[in-house]
N, C-alpha and C. Protein backbone atom coordinates (compact mmCIF):
# COMPACT_ATOMS: atom_id res chain seq x y z
N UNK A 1 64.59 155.81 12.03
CA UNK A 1 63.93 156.85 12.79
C UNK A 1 63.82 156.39 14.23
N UNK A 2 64.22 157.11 15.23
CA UNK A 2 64.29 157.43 16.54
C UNK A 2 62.76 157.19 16.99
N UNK A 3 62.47 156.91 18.37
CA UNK A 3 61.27 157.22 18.90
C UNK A 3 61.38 158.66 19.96
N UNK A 4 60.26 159.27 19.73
CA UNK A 4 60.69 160.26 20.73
C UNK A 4 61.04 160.11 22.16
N UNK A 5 60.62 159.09 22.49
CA UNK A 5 60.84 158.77 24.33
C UNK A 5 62.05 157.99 24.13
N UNK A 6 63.13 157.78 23.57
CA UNK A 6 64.03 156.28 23.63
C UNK A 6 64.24 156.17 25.05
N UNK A 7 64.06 156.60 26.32
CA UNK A 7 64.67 156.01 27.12
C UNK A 7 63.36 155.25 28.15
N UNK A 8 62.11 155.78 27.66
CA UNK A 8 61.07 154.72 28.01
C UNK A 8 60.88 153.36 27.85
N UNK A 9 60.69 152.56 28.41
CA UNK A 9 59.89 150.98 28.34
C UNK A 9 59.41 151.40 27.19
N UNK A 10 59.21 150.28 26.34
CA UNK A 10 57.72 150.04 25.06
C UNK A 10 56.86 149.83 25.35
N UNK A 11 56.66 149.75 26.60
CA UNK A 11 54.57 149.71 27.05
C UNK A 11 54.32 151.18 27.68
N UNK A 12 55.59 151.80 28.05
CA UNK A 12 54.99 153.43 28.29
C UNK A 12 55.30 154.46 27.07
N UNK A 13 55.48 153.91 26.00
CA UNK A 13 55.28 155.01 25.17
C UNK A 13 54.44 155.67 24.49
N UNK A 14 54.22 156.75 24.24
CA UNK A 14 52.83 157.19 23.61
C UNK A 14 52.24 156.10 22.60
N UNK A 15 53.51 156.19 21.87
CA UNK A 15 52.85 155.41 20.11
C UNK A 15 52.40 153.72 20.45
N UNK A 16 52.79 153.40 21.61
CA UNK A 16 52.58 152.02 21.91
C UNK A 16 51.48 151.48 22.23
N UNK A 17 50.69 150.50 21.56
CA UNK A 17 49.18 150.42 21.72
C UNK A 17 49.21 149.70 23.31
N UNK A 18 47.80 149.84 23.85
CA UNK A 18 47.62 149.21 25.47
C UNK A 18 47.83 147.68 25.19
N UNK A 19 47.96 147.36 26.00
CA UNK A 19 48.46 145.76 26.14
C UNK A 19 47.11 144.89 26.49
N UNK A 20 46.78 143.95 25.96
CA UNK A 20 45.80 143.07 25.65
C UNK A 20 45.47 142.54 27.71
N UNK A 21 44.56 143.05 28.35
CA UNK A 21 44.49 142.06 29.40
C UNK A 21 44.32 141.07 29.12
N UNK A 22 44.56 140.30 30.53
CA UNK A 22 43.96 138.73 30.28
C UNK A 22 42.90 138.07 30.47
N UNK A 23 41.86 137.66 30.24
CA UNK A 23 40.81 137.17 30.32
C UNK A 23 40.75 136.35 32.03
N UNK A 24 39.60 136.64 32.35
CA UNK A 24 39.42 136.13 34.06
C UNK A 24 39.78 134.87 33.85
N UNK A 25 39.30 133.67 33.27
CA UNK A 25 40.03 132.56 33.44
C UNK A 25 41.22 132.24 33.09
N UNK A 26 42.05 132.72 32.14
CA UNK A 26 43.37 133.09 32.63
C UNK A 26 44.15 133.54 33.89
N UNK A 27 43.34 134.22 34.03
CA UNK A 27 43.90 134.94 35.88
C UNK A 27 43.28 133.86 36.68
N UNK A 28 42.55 133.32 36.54
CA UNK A 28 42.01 131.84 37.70
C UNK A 28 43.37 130.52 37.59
N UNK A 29 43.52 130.43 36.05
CA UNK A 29 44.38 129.62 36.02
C UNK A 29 45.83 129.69 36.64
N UNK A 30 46.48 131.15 36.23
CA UNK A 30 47.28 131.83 36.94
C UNK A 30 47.81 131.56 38.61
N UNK A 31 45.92 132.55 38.80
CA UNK A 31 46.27 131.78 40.39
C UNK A 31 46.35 130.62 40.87
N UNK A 32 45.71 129.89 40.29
CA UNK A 32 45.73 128.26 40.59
C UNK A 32 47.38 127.97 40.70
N UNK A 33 48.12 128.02 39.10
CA UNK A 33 49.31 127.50 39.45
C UNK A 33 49.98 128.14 40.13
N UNK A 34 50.16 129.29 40.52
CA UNK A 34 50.89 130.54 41.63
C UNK A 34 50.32 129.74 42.75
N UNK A 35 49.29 129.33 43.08
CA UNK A 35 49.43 128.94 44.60
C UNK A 35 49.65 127.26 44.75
N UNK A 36 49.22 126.48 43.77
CA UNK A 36 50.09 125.57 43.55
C UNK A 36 51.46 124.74 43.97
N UNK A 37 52.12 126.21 43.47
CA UNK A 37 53.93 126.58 43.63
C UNK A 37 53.76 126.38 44.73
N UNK A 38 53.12 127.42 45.83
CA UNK A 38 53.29 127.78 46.87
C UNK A 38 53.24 126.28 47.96
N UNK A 39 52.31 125.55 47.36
CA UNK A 39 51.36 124.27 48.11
C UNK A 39 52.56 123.19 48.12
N UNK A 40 53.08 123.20 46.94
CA UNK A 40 54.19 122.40 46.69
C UNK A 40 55.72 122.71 47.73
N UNK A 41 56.00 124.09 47.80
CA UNK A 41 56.66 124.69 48.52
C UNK A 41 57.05 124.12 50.08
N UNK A 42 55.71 124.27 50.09
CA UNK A 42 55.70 123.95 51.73
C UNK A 42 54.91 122.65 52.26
N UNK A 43 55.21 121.67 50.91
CA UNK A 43 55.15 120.27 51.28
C UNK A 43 56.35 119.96 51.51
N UNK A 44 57.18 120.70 50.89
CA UNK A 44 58.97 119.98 50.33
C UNK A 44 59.53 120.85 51.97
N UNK A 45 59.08 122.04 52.70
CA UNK A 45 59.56 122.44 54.06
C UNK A 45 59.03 121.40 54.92
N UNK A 46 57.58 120.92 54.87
CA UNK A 46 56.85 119.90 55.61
C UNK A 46 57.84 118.39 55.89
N UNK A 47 58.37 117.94 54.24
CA UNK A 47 59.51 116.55 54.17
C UNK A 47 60.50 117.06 54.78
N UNK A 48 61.51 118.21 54.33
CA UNK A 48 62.39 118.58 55.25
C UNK A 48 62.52 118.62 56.35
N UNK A 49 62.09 118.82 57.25
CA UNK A 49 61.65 118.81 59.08
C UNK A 49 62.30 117.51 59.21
N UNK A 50 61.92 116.59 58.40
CA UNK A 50 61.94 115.12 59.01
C UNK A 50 63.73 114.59 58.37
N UNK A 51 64.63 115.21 57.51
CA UNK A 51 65.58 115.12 56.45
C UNK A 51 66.61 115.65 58.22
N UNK A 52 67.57 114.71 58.40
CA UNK A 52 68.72 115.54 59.71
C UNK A 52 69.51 116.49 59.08
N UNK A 53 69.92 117.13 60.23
CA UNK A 53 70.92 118.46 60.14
C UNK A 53 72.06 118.29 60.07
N UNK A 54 72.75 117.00 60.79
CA UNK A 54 73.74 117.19 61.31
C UNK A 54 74.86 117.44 59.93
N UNK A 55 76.05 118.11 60.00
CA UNK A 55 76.38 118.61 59.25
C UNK A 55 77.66 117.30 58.36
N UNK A 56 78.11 117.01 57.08
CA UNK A 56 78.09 116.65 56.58
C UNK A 56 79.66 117.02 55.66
N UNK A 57 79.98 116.18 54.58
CA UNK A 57 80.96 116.72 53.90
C UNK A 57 81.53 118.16 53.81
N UNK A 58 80.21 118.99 53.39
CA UNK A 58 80.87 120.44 53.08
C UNK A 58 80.31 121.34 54.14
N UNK A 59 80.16 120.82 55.19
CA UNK A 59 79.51 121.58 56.49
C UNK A 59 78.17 121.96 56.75
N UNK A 60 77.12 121.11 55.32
CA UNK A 60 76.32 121.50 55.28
C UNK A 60 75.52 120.31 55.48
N UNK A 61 74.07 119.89 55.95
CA UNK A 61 73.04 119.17 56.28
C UNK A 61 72.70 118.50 55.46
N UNK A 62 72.10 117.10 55.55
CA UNK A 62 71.06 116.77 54.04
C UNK A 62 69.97 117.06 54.04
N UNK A 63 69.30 118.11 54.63
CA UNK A 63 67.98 118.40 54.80
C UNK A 63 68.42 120.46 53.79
N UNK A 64 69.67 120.56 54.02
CA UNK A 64 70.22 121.91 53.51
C UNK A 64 69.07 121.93 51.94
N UNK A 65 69.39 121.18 51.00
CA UNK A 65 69.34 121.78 49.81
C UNK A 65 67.45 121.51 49.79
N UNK A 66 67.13 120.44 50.27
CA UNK A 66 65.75 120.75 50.72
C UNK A 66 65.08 121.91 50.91
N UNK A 67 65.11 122.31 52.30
CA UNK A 67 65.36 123.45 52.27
C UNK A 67 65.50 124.70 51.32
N UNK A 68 66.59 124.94 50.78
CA UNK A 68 66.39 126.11 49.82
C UNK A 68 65.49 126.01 48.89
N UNK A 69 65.13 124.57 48.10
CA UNK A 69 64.72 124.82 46.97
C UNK A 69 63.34 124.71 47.75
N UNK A 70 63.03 124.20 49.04
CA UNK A 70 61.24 124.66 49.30
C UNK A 70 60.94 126.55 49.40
N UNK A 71 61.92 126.97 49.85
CA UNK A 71 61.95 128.77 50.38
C UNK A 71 61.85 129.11 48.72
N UNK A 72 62.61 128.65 47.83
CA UNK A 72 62.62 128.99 46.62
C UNK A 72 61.05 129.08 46.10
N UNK A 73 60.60 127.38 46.20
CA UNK A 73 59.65 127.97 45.51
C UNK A 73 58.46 128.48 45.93
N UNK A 74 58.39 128.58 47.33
CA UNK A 74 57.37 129.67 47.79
C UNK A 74 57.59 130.65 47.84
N UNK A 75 58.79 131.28 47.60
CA UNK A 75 59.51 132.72 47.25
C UNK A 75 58.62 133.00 45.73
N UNK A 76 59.19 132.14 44.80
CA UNK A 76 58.08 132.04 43.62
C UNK A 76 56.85 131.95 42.96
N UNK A 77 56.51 131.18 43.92
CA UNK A 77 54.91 130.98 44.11
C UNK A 77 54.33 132.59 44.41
N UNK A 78 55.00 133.06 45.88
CA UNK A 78 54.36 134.17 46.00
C UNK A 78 54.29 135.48 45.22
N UNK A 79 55.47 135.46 43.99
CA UNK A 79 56.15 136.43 43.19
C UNK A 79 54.82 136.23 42.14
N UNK A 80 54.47 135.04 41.68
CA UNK A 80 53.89 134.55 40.47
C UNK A 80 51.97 135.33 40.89
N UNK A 81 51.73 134.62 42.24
CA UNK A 81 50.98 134.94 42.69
C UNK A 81 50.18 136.46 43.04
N UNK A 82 51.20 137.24 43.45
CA UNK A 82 51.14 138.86 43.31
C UNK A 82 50.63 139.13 42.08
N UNK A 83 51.37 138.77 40.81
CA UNK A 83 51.37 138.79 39.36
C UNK A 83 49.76 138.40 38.88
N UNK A 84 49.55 137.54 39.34
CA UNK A 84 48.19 136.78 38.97
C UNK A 84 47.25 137.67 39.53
N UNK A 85 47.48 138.25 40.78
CA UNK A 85 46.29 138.93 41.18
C UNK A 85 46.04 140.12 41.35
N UNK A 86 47.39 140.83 40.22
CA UNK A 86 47.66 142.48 39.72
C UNK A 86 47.20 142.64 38.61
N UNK A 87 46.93 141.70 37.71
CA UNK A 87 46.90 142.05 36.33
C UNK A 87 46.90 140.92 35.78
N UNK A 88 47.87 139.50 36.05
CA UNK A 88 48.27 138.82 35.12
C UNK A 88 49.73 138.53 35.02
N UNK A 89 50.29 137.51 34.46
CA UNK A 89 51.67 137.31 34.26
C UNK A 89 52.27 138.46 33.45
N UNK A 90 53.29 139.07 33.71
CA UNK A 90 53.98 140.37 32.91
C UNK A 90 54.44 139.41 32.00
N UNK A 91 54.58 140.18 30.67
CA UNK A 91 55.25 140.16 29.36
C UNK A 91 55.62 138.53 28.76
N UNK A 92 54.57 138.03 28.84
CA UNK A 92 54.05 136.53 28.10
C UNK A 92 54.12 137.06 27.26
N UNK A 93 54.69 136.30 26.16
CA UNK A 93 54.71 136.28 24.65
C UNK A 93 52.65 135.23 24.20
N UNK A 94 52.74 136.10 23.69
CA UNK A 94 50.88 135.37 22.81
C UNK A 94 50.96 133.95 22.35
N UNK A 95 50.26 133.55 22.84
CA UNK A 95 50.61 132.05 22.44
C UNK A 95 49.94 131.64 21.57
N UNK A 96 50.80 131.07 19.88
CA UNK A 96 50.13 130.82 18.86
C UNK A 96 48.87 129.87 18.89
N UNK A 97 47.72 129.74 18.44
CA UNK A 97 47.15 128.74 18.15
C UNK A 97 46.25 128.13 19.55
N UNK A 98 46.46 126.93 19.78
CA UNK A 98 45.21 126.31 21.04
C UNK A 98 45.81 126.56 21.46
N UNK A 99 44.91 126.97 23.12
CA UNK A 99 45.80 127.69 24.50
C UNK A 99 45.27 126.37 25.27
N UNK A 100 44.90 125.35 24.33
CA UNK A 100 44.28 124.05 25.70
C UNK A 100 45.66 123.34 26.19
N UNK A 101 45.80 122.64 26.84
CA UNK A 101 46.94 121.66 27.37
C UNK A 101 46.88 120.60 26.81
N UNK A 102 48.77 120.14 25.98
CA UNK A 102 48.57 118.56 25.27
C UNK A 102 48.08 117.80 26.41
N UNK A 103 47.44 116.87 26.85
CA UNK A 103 47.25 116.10 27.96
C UNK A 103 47.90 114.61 27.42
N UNK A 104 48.47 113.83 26.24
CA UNK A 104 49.62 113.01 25.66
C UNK A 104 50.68 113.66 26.03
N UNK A 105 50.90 114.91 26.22
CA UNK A 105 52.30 114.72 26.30
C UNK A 105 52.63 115.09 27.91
N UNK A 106 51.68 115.20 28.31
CA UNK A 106 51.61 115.36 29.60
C UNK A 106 51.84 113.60 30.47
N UNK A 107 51.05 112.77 29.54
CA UNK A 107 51.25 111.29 30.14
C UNK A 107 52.36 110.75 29.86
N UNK A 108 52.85 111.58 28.59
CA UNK A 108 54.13 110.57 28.18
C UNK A 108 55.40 110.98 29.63
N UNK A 109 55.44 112.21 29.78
CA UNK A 109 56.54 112.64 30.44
C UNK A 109 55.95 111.90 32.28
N UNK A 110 55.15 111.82 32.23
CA UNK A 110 54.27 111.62 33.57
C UNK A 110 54.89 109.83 33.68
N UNK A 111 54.24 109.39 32.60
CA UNK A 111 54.50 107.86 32.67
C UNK A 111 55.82 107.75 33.26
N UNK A 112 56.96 108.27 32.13
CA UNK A 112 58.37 108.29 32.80
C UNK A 112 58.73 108.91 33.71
N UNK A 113 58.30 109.88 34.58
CA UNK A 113 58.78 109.66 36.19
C UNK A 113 58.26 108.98 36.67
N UNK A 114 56.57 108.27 37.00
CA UNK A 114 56.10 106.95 37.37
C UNK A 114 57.08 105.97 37.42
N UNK A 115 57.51 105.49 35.99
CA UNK A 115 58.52 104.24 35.47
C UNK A 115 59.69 104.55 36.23
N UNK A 116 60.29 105.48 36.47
CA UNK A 116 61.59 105.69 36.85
C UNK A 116 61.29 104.88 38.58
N UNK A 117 60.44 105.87 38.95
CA UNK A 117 60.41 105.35 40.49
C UNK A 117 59.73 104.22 40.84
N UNK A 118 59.39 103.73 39.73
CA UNK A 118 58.87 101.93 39.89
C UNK A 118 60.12 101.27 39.90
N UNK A 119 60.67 100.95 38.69
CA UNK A 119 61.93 100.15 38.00
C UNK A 119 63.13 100.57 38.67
N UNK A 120 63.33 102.05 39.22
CA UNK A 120 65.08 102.06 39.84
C UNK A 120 65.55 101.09 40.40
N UNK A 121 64.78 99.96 41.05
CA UNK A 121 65.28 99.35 42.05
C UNK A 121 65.65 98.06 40.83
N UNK A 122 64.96 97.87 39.75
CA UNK A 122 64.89 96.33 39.74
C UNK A 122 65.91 96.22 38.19
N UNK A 123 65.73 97.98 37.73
CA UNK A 123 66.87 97.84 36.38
C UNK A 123 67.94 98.70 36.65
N UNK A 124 67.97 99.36 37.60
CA UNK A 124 69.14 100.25 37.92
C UNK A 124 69.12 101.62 37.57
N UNK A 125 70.12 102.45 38.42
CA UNK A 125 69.17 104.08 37.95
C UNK A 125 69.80 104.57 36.28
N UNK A 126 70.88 103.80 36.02
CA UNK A 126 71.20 104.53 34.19
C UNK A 126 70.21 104.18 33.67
N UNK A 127 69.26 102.71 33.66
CA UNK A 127 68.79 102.46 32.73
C UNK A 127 67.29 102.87 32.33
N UNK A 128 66.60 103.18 34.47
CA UNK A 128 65.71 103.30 34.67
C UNK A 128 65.84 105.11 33.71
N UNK A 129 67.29 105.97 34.31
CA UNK A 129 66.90 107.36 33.84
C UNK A 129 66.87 107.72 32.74
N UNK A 130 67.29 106.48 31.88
CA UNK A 130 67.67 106.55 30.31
C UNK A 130 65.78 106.35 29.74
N UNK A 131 65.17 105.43 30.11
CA UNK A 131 63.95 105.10 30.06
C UNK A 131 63.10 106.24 30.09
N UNK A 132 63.21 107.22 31.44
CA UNK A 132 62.70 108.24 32.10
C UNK A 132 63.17 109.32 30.75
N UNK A 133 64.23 109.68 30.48
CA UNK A 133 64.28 110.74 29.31
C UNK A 133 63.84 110.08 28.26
N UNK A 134 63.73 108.75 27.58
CA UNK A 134 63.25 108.78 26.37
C UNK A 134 61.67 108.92 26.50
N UNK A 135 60.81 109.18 27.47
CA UNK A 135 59.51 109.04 27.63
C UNK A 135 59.42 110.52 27.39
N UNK A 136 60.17 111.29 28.38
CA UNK A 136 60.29 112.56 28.41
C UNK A 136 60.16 113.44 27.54
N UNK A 137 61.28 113.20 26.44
CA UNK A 137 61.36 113.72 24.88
C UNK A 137 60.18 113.44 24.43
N UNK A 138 60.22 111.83 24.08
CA UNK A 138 58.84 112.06 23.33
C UNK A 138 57.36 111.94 23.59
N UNK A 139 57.62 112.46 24.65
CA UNK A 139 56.24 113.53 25.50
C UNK A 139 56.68 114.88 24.63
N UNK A 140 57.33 115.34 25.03
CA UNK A 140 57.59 116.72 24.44
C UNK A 140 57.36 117.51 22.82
N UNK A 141 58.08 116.16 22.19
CA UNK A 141 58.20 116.21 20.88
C UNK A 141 57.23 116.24 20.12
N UNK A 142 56.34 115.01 20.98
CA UNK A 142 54.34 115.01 20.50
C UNK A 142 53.94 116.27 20.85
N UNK A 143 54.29 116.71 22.04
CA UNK A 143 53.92 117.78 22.42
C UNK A 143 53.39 119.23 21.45
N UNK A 144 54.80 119.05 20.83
CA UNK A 144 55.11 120.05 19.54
C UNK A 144 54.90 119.61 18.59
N UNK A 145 54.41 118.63 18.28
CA UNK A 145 54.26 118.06 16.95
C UNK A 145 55.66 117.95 16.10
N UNK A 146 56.61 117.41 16.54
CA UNK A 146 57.71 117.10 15.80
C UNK A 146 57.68 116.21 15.99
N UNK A 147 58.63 115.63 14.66
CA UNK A 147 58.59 114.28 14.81
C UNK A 147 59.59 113.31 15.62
N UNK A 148 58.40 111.93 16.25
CA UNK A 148 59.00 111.56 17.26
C UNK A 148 59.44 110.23 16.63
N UNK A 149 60.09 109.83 15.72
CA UNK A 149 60.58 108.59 15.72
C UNK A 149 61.98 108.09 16.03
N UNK A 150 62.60 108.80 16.86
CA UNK A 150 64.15 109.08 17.47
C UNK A 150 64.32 108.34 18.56
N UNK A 151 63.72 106.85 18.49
CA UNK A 151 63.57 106.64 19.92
C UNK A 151 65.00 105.66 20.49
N UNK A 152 65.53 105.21 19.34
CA UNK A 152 66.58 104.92 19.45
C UNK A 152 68.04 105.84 19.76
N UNK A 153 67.44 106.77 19.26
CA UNK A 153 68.86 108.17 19.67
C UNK A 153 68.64 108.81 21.25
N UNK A 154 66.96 108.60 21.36
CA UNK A 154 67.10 109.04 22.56
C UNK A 154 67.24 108.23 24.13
N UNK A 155 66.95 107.16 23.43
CA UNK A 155 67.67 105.98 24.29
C UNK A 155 68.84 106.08 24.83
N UNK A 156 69.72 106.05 23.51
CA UNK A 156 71.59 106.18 24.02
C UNK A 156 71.79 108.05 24.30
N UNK A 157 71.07 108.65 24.21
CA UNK A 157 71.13 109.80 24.92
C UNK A 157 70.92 109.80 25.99
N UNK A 158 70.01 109.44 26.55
CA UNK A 158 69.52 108.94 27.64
C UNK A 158 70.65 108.20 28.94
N UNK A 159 70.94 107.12 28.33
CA UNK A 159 72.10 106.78 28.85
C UNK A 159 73.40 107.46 28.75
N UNK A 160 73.73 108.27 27.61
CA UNK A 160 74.64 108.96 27.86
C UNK A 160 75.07 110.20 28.79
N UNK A 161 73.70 110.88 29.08
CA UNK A 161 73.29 111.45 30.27
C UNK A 161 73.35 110.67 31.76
N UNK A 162 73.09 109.65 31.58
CA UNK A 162 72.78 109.00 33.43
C UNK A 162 73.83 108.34 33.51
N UNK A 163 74.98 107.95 32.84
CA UNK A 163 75.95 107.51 33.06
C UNK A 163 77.00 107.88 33.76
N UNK A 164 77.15 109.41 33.29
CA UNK A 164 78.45 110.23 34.27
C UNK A 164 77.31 110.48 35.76
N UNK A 165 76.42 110.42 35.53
CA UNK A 165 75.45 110.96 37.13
C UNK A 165 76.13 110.17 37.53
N UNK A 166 75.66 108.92 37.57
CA UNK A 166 75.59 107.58 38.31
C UNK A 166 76.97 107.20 38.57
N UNK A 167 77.87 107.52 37.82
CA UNK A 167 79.39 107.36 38.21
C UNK A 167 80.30 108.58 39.05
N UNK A 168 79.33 109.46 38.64
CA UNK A 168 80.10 110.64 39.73
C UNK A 168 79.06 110.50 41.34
N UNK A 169 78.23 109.89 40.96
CA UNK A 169 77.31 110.02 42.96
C UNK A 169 78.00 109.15 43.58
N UNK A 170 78.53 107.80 42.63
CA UNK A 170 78.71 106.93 43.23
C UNK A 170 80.28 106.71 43.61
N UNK A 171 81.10 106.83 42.81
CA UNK A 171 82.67 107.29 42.68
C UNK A 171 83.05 108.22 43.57
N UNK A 172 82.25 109.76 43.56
CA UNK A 172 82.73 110.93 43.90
C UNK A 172 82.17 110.95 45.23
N UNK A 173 81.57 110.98 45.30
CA UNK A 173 80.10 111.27 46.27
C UNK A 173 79.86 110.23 47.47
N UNK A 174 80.13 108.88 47.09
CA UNK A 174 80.17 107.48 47.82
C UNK A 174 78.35 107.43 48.25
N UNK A 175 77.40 108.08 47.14
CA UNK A 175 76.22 107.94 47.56
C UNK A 175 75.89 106.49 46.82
N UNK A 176 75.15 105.67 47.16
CA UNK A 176 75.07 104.68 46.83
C UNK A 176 73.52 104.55 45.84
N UNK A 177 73.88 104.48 44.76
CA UNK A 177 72.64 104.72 43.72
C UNK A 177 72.38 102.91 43.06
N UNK A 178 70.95 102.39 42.96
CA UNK A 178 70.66 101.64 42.30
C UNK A 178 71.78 100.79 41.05
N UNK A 179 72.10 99.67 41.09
CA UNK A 179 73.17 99.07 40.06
C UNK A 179 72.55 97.92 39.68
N UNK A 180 72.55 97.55 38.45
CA UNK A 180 72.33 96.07 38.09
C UNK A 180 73.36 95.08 38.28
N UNK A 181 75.02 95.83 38.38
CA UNK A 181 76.14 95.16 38.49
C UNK A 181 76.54 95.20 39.82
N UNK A 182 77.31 94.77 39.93
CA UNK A 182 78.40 94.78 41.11
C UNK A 182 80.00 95.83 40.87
N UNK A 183 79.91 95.83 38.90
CA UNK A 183 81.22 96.61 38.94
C UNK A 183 80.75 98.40 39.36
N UNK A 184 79.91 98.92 39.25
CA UNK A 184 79.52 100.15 39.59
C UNK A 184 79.37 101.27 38.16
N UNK A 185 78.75 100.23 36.97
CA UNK A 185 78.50 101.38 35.77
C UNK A 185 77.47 100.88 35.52
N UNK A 186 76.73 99.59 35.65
CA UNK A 186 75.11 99.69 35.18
C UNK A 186 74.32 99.41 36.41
């Protein structure tokens, strides 16, 4: 059976019940991270200023991709932000169960960018980024409550990931990334 409106949205149809607002501290939280974005935004335009122009391999600056991704995310910030202070985020799916934040899996993934930008220098960036994703995962995995005893798979995943990086920045690119060797793969 057909609905009588088929060419309406499902939140404007008659038979469609009203949509659950969001509770004010939801919309506080909302705004918080919407302006957040924004704060972050225009720290990363603030570092840029100081990143030169002059133009480069593909005609473009090293301050270029800076740049976009700060416009980006204050482009976002402000999108998110509108949202937060219209109503709420559009068309969130309900989120099962505690709406609190893991704060473990928040340290696990936290620890490993810490570790990464401690150690790049002294174990090299495959091993440091291999380190950095296995923290990552199983931040995540606790996160979800799956199980995290993979720490060996995600190790050599890990490295199997930072390996082509580190050989294409450095090969392709002639950017010079952290090595434990002298031959140019660890």
């Amino acid at each position: 059976m057909s609905s009588p409106q088929p060419n309406l949205p499902l939140e404007m149809r008659p038979d469609h019940p009203e949509p659950a607002r969001p509770s004010r501290q939801t919309l506080m939280w909302e705004t918080l991270v919407s302006a957040g974005l924004i704060v972050v935004g225009l720290g990363m335009a603030i570092g840029a200023v100081d990143i030169p122009s002059e133009a480069g391999y593909g005609g473009v600056g090293a301050n270029f991709l800076p740049w976009v991704v700060s416009i980006m995310l204050v482009i976002c910030g402000a999108v998110l932000l509108w949202h937060a202070r219209t109503g709420g985020y559009r068309s969130m799916e309900e989120v099962a169960g505690d709406e609190q934040p893991d704060w473990m899996g928040f340290v696990w993934v936290s620890a490993g960018l810490l570790l990464n930008a401690a150690l790049i220098e002294h174990m090299g960036f495959i091993l440091s980024c291999a380190l950095t994703y296995l923290l990552a995962v199983q931040g995540l995995k606790r996160a979800y409550g799956k199980p995290h005893d993979t720490w060996i798979s995600d190790a050599l995943t890990g490295m199997v990931i930072a390996a082509p990086v580190y050989w294409l920045f450095t090969k392709f690119l002639a950017i010079n990334l952290p090595g434990l060797t002298s031959t140019g793969w660890l």
